[in-house]
C-alpha atoms as a PDB file:
ATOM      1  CA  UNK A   1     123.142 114.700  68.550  1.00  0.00           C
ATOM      2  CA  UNK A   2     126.713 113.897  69.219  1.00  0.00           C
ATOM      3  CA  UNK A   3     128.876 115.734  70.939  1.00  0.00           C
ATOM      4  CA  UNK A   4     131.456 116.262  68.359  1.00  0.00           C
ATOM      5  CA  UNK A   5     128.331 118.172  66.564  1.00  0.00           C
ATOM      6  CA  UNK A   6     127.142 120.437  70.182  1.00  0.00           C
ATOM      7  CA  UNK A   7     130.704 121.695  70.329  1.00  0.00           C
ATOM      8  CA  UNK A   8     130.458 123.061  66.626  1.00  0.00           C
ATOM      9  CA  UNK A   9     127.162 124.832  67.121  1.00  0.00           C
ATOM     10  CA  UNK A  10     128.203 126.045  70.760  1.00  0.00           C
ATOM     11  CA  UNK A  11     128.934 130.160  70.460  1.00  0.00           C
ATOM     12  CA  UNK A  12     129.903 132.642  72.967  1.00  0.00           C
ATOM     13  CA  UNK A  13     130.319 136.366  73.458  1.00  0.00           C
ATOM     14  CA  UNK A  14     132.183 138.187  76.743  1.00  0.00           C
ATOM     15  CA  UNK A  15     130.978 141.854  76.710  1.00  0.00           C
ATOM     16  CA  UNK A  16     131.625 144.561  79.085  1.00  0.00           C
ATOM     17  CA  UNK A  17     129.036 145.757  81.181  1.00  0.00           C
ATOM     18  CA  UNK A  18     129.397 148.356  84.327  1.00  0.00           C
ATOM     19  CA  UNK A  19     129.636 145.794  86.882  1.00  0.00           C
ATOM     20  CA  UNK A  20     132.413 143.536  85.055  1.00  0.00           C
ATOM     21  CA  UNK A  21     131.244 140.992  81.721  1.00  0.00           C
ATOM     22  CA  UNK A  22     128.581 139.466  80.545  1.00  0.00           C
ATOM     23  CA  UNK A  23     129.376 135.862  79.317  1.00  0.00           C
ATOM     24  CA  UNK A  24     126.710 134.615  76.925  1.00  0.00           C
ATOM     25  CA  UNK A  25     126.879 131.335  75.385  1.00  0.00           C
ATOM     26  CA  UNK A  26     124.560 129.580  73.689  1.00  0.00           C
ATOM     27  CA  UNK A  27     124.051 126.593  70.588  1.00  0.00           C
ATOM     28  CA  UNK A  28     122.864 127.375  67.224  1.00  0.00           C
ATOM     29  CA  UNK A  29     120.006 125.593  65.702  1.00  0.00           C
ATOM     30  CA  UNK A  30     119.993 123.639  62.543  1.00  0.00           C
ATOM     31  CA  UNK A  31     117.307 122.765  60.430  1.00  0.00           C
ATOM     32  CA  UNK A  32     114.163 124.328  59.084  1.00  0.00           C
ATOM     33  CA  UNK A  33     113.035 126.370  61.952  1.00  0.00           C
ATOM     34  CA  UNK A  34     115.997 128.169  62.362  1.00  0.00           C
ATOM     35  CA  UNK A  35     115.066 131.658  61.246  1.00  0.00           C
ATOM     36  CA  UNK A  36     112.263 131.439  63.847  1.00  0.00           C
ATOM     37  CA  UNK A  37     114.682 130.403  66.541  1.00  0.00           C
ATOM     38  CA  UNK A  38     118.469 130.987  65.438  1.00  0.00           C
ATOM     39  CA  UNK A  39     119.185 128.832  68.967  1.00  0.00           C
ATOM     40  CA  UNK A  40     118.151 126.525  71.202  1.00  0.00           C
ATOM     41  CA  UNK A  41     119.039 127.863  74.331  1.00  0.00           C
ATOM     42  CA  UNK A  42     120.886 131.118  74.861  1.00  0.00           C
ATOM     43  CA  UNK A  43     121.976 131.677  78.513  1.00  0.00           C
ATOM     44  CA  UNK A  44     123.732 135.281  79.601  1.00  0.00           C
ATOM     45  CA  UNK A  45     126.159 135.361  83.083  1.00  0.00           C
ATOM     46  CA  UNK A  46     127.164 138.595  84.537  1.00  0.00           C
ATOM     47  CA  UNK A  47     130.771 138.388  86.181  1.00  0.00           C
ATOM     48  CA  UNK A  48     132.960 140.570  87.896  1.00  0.00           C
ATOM     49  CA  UNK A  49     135.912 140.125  85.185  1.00  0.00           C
ATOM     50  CA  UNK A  50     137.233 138.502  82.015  1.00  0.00           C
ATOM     51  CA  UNK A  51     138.880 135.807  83.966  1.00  0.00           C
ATOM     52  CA  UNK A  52     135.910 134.576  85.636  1.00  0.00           C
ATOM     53  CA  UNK A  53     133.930 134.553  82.429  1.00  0.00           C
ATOM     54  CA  UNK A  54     136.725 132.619  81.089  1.00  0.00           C
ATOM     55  CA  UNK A  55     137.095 130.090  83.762  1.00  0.00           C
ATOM     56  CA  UNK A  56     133.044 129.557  83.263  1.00  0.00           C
ATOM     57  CA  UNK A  57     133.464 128.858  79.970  1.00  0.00           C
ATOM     58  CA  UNK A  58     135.888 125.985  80.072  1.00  0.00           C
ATOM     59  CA  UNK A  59     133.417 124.450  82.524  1.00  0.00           C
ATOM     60  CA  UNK A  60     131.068 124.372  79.820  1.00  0.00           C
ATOM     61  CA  UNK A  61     133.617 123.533  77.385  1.00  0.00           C
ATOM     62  CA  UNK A  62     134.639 120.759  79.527  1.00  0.00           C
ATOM     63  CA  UNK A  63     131.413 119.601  80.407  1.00  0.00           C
ATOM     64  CA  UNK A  64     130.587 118.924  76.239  1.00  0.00           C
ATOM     65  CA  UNK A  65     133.992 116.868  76.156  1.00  0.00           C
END
């Protein structure tokens, strides 16, 4: 898999939560056996504000470029 083709399937969600966010990103599979697993890896981050979440995701952004 490229990685022109990760950063397409790559998703993410920041949610409030008592304590701050929850960042969640994770990459959407493709093929046949995606209704029994609609990703291949999901990982959730709990972080004490919107900034931080944000500043973790462009490490994983920037990590895929």
């Amino acid at each position: 898999m490229s990685v022109a083709n990760l950063r397409e399937t790559l998703r993410y969600s920041i949610t409030p939560c008592a304590d701050g966010v929850t960042l969640s990103v994770w990459e959407m599979a493709r093929g046949s056996h995606a209704k029994d697993q609609p990703f291949l890896f999901k990982i959730n981050h709990r972080l004490s504000s919107q900034e931080d979440a944000q500043r973790l995701l462009e490490h994983y952004l920037l990590y895929l470029s």
